[in-house]
PDB file of N, CA and C in Angstrom:
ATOM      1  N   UNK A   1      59.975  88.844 -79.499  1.00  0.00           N
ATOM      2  CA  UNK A   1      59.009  89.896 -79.758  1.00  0.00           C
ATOM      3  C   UNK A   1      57.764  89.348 -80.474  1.00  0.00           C
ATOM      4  N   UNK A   2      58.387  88.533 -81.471  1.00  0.00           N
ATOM      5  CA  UNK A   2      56.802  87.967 -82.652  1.00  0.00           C
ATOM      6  C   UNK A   2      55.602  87.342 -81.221  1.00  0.00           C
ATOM      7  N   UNK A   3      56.650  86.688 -80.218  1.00  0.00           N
ATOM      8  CA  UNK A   3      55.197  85.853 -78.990  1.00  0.00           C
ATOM      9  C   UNK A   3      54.857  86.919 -78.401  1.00  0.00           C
ATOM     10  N   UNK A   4      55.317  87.803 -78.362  1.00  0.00           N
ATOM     11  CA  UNK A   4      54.498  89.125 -77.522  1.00  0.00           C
ATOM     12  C   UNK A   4      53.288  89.159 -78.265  1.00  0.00           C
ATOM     13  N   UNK A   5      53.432  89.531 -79.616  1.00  0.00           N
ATOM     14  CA  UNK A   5      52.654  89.942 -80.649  1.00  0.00           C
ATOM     15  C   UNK A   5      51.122  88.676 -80.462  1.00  0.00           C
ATOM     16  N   UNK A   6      51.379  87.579 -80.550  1.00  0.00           N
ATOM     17  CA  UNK A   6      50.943  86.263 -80.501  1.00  0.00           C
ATOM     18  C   UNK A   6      50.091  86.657 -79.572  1.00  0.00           C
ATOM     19  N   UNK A   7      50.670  86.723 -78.737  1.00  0.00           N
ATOM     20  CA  UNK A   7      49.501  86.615 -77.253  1.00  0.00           C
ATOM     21  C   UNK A   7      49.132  87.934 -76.650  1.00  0.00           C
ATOM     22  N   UNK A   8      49.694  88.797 -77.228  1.00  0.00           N
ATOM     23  CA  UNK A   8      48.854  90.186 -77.272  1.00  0.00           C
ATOM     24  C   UNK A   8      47.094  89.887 -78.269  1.00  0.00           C
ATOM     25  N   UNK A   9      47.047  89.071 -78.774  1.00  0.00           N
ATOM     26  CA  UNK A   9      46.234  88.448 -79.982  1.00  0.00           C
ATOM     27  C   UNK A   9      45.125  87.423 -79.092  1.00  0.00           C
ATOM     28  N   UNK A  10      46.036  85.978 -78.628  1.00  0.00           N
ATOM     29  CA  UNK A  10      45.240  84.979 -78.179  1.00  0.00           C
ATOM     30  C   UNK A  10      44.884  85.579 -76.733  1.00  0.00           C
ATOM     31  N   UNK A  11      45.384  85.988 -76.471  1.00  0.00           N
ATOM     32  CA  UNK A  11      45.204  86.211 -74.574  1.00  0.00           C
ATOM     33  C   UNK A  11      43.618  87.416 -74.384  1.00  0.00           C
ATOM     34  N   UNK A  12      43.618  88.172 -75.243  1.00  0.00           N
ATOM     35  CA  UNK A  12      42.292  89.102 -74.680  1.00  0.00           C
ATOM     36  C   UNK A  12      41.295  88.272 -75.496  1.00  0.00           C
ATOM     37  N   UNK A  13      41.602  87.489 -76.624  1.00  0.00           N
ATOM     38  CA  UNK A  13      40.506  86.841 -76.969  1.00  0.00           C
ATOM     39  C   UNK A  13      39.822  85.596 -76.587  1.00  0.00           C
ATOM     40  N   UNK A  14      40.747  84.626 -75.699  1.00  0.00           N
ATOM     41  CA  UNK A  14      40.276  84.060 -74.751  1.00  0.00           C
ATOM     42  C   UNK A  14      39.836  84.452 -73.833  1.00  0.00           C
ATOM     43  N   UNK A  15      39.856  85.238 -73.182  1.00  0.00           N
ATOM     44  CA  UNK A  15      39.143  86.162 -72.147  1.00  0.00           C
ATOM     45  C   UNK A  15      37.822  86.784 -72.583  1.00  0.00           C
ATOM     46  N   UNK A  16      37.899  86.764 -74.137  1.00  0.00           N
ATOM     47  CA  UNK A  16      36.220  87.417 -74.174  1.00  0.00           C
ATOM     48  C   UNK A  16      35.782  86.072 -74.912  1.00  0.00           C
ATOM     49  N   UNK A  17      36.034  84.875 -75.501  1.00  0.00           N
ATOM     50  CA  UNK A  17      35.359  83.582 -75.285  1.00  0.00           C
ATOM     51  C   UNK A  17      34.904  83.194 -74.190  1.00  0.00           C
ATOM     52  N   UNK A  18      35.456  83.285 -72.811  1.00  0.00           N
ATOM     53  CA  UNK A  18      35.153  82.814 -71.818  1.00  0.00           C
ATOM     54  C   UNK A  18      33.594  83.572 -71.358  1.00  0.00           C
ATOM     55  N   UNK A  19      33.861  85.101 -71.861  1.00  0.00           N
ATOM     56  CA  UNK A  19      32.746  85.535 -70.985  1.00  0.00           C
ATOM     57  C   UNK A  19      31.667  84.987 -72.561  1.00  0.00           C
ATOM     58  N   UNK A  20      31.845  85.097 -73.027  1.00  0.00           N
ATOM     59  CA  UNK A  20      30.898  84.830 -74.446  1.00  0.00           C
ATOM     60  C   UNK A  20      30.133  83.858 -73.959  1.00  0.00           C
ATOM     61  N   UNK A  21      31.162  82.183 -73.743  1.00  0.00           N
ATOM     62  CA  UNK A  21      30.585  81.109 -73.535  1.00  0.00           C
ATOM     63  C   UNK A  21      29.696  81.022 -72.412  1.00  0.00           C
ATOM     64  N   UNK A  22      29.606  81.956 -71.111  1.00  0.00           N
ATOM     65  CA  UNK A  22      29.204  81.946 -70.156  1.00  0.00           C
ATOM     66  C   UNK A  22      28.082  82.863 -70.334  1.00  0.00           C
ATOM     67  N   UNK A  23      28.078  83.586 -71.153  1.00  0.00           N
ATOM     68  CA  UNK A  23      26.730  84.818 -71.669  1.00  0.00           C
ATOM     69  C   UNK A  23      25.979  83.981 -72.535  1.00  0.00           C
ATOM     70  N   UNK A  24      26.597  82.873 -73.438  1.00  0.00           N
ATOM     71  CA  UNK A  24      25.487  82.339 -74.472  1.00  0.00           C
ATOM     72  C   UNK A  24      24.897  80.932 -73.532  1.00  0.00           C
ATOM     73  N   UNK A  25      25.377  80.548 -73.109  1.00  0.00           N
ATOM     74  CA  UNK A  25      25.012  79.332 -72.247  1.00  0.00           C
ATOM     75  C   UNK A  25      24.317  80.063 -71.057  1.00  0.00           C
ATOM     76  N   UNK A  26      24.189  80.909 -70.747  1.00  0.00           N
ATOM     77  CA  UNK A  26      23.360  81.543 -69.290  1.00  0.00           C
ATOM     78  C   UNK A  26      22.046  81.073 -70.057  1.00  0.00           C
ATOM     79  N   UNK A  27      22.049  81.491 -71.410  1.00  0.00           N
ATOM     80  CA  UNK A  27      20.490  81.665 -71.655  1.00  0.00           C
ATOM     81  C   UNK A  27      20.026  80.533 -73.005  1.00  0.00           C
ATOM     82  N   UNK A  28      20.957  80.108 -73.369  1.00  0.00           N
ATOM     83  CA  UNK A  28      20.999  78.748 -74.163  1.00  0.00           C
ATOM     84  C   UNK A  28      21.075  77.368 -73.470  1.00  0.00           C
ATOM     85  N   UNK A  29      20.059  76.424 -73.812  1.00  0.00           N
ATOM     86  CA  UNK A  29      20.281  75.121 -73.193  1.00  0.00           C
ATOM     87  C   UNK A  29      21.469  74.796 -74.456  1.00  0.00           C
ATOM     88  N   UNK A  30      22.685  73.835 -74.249  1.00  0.00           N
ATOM     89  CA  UNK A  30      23.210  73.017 -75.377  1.00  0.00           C
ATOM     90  C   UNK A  30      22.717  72.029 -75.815  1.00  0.00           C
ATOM     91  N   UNK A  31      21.408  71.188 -74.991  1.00  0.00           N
ATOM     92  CA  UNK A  31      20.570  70.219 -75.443  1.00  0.00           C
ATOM     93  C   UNK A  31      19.456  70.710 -76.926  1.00  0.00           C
ATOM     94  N   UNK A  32      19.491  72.157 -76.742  1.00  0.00           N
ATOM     95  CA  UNK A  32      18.551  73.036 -77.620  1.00  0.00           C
ATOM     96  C   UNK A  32      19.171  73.288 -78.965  1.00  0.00           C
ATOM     97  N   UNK A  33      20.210  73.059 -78.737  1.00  0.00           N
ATOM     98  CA  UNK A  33      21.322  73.479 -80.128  1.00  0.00           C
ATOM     99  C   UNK A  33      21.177  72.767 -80.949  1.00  0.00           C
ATOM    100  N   UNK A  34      20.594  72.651 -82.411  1.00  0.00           N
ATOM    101  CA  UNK A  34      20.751  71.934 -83.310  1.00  0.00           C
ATOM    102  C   UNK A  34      21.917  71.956 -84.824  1.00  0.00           C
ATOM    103  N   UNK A  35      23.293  71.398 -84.299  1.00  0.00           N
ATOM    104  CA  UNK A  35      24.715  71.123 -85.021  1.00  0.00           C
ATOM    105  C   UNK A  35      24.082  70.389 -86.052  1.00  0.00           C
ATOM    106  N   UNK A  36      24.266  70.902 -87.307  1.00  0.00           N
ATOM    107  CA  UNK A  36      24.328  69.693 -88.643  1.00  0.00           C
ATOM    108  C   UNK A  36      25.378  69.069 -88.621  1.00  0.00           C
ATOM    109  N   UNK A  37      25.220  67.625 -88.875  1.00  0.00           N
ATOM    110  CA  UNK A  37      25.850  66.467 -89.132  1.00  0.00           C
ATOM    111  C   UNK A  37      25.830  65.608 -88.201  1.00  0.00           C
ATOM    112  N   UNK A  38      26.702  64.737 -87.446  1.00  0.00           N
ATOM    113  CA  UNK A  38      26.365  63.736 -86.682  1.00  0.00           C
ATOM    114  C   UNK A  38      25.428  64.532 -85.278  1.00  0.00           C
ATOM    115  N   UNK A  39      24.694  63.881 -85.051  1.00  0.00           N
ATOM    116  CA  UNK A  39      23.427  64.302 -84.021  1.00  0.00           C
ATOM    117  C   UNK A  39      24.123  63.375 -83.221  1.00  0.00           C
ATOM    118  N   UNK A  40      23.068  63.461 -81.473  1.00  0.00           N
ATOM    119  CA  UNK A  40      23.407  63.106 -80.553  1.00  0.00           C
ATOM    120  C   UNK A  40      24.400  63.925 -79.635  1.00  0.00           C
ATOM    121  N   UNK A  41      25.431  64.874 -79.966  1.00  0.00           N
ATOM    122  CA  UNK A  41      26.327  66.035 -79.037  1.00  0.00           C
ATOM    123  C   UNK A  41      26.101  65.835 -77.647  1.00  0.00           C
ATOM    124  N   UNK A  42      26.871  65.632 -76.658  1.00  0.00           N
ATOM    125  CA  UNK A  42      26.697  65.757 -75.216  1.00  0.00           C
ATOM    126  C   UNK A  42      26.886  67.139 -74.819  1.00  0.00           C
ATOM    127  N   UNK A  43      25.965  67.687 -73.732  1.00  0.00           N
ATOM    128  CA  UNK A  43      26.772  68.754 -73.419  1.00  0.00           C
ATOM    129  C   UNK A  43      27.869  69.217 -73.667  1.00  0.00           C
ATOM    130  N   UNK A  44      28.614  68.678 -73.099  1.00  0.00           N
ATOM    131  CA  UNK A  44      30.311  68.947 -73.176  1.00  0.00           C
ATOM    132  C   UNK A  44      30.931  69.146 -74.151  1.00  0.00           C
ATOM    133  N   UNK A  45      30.072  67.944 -74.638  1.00  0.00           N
ATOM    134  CA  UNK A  45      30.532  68.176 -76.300  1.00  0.00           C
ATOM    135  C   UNK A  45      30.266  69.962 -76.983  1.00  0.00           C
ATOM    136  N   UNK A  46      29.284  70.155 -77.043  1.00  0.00           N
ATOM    137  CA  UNK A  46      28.438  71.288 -77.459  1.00  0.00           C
ATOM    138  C   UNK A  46      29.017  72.866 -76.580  1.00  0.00           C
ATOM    139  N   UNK A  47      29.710  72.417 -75.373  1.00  0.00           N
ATOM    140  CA  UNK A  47      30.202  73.661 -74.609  1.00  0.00           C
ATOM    141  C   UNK A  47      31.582  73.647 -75.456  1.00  0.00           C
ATOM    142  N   UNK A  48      32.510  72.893 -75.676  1.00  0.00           N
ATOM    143  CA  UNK A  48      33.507  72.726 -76.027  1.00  0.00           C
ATOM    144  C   UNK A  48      33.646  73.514 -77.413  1.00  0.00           C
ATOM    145  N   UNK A  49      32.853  72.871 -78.523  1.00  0.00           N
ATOM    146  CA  UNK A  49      32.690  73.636 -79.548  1.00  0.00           C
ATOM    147  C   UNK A  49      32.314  74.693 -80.051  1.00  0.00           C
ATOM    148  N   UNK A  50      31.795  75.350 -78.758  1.00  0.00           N
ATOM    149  CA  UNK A  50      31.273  76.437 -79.123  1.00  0.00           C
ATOM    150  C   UNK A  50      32.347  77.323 -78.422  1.00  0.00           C
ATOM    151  N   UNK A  51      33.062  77.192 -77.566  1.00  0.00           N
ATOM    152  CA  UNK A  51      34.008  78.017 -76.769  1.00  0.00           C
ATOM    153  C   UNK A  51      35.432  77.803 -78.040  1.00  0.00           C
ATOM    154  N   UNK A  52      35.472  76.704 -79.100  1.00  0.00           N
ATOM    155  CA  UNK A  52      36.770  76.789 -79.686  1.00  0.00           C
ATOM    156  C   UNK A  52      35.969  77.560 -80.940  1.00  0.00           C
ATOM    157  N   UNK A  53      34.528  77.872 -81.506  1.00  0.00           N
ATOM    158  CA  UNK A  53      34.275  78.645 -82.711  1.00  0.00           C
ATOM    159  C   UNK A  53      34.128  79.882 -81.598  1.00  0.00           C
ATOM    160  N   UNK A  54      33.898  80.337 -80.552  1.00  0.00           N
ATOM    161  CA  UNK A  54      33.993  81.577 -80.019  1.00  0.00           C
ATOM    162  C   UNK A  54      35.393  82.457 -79.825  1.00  0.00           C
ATOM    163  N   UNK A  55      36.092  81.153 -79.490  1.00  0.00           N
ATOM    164  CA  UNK A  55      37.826  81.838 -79.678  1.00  0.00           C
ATOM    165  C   UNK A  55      38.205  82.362 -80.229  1.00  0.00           C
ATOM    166  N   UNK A  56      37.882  81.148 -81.724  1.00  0.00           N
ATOM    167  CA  UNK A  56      38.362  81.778 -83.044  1.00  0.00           C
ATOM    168  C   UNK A  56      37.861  82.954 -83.753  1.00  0.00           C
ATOM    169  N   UNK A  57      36.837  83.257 -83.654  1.00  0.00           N
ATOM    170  CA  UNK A  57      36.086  84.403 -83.725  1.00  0.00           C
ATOM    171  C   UNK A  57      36.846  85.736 -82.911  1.00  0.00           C
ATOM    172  N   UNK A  58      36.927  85.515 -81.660  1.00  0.00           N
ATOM    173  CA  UNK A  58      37.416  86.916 -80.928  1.00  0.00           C
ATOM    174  C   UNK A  58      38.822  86.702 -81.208  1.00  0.00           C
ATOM    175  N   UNK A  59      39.840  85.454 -81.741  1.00  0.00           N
ATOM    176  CA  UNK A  59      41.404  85.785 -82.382  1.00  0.00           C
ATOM    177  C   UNK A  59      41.181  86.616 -83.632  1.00  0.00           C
ATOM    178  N   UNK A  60      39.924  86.068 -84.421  1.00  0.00           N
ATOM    179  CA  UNK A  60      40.043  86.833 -85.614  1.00  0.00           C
ATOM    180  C   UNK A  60      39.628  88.001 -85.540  1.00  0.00           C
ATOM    181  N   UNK A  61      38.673  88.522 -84.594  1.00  0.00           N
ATOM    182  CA  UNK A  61      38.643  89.895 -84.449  1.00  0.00           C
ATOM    183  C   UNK A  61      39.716  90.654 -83.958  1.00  0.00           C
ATOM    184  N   UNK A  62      40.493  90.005 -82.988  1.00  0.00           N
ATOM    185  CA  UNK A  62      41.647  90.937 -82.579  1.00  0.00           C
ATOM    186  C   UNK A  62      43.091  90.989 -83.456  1.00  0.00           C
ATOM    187  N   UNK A  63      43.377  89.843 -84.098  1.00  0.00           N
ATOM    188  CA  UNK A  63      44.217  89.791 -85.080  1.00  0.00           C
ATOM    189  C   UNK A  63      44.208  91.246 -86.519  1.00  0.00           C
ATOM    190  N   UNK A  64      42.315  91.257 -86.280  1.00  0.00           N
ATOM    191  CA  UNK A  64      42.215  92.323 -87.708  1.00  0.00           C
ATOM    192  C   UNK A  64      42.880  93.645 -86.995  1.00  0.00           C
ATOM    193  N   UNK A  65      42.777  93.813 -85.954  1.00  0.00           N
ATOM    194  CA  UNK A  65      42.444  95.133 -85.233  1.00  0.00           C
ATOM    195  C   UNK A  65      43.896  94.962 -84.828  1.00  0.00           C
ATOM    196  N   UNK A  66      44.838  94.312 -85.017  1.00  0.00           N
ATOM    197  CA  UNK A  66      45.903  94.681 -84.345  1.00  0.00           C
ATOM    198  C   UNK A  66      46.596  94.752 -85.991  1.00  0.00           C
ATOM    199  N   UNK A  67      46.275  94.448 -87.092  1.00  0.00           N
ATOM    200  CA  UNK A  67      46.537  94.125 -88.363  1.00  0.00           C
ATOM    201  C   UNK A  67      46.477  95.591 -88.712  1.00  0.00           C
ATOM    202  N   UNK A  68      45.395  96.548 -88.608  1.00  0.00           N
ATOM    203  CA  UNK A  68      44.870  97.349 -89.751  1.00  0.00           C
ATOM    204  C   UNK A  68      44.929  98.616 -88.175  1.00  0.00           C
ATOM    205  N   UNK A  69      45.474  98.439 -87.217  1.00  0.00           N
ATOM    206  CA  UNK A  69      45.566  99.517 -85.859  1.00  0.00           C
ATOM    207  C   UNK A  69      46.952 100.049 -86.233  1.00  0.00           C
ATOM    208  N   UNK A  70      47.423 101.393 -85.542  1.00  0.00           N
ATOM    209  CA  UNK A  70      48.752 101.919 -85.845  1.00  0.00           C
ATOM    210  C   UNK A  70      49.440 101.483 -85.522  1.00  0.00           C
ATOM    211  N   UNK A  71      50.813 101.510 -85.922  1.00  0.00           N
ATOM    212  CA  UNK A  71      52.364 100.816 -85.518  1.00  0.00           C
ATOM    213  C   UNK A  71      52.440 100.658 -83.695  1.00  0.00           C
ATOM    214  N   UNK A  72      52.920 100.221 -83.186  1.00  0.00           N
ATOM    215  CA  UNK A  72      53.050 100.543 -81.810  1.00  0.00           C
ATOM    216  C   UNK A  72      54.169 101.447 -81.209  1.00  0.00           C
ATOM    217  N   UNK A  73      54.540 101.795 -80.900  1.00  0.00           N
ATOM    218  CA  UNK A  73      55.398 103.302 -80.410  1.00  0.00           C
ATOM    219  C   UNK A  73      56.343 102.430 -79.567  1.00  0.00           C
ATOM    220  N   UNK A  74      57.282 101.977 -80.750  1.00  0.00           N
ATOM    221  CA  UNK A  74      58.532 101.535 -79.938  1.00  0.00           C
ATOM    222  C   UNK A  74      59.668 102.321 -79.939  1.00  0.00           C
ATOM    223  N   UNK A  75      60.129 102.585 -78.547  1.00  0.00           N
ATOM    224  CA  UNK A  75      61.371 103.341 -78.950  1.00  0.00           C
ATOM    225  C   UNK A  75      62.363 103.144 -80.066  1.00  0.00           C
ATOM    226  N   UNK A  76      63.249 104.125 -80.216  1.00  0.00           N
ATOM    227  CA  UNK A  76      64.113 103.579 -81.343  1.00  0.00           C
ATOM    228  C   UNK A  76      65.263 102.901 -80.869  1.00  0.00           C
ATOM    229  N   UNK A  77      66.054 101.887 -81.441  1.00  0.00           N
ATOM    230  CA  UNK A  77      67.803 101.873 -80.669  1.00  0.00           C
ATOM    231  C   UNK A  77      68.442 102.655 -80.638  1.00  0.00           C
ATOM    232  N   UNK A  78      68.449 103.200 -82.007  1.00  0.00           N
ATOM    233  CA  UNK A  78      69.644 104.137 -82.618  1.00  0.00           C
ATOM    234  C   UNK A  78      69.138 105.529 -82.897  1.00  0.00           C
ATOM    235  N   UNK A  79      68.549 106.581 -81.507  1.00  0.00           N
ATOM    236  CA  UNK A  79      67.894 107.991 -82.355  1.00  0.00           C
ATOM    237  C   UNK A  79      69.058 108.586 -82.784  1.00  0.00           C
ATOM    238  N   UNK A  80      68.225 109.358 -84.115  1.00  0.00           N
ATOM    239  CA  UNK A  80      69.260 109.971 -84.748  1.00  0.00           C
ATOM    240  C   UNK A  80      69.418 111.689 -83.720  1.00  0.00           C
ATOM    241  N   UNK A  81      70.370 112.127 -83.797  1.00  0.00           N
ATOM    242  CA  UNK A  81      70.485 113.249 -83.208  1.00  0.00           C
ATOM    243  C   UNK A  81      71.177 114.538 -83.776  1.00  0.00           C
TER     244      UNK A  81
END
């Protein structure tokens, strides 16, 4: 049950990294991006990192929202009757 929970979490938020990375890069060069600290970034480099701080961003948004959202409506085993 806890990996349900897990990837009820990672799974829609990779799915909205993906479109993220593909919405910020439509209109962002990654050559344009200026990262503090070591300079030089290749593309790839720069798509990469930005799709693993976009992840983490939409896990941590969905983590809150599944954190602070109502119980989920699981049946019971044992109703009382």
């Amino acid at each position: 049950m806890q990996s349900h929970k897990i990837m009820a979490i990672v799974w829609p938020a990779f799915l909205a990294a993906c479109l993220l990375e593909l919405l910020v890069f439509a209109l962002v060069d990654p050559q344009d991006v200026h990262i503090p600290g070591p300079s030089g970034w290749s593309r790839q480099a720069v798509y990469t990192a930005a799709f693993f701080v976009f992840w983490g961003v939409c896990m941590a948004s969905s983590a809150l929202t599944a954190l602070l959202g109502p119980p989920s409506a699981q049946p019971d085993k044992h109703p009382s009757r």
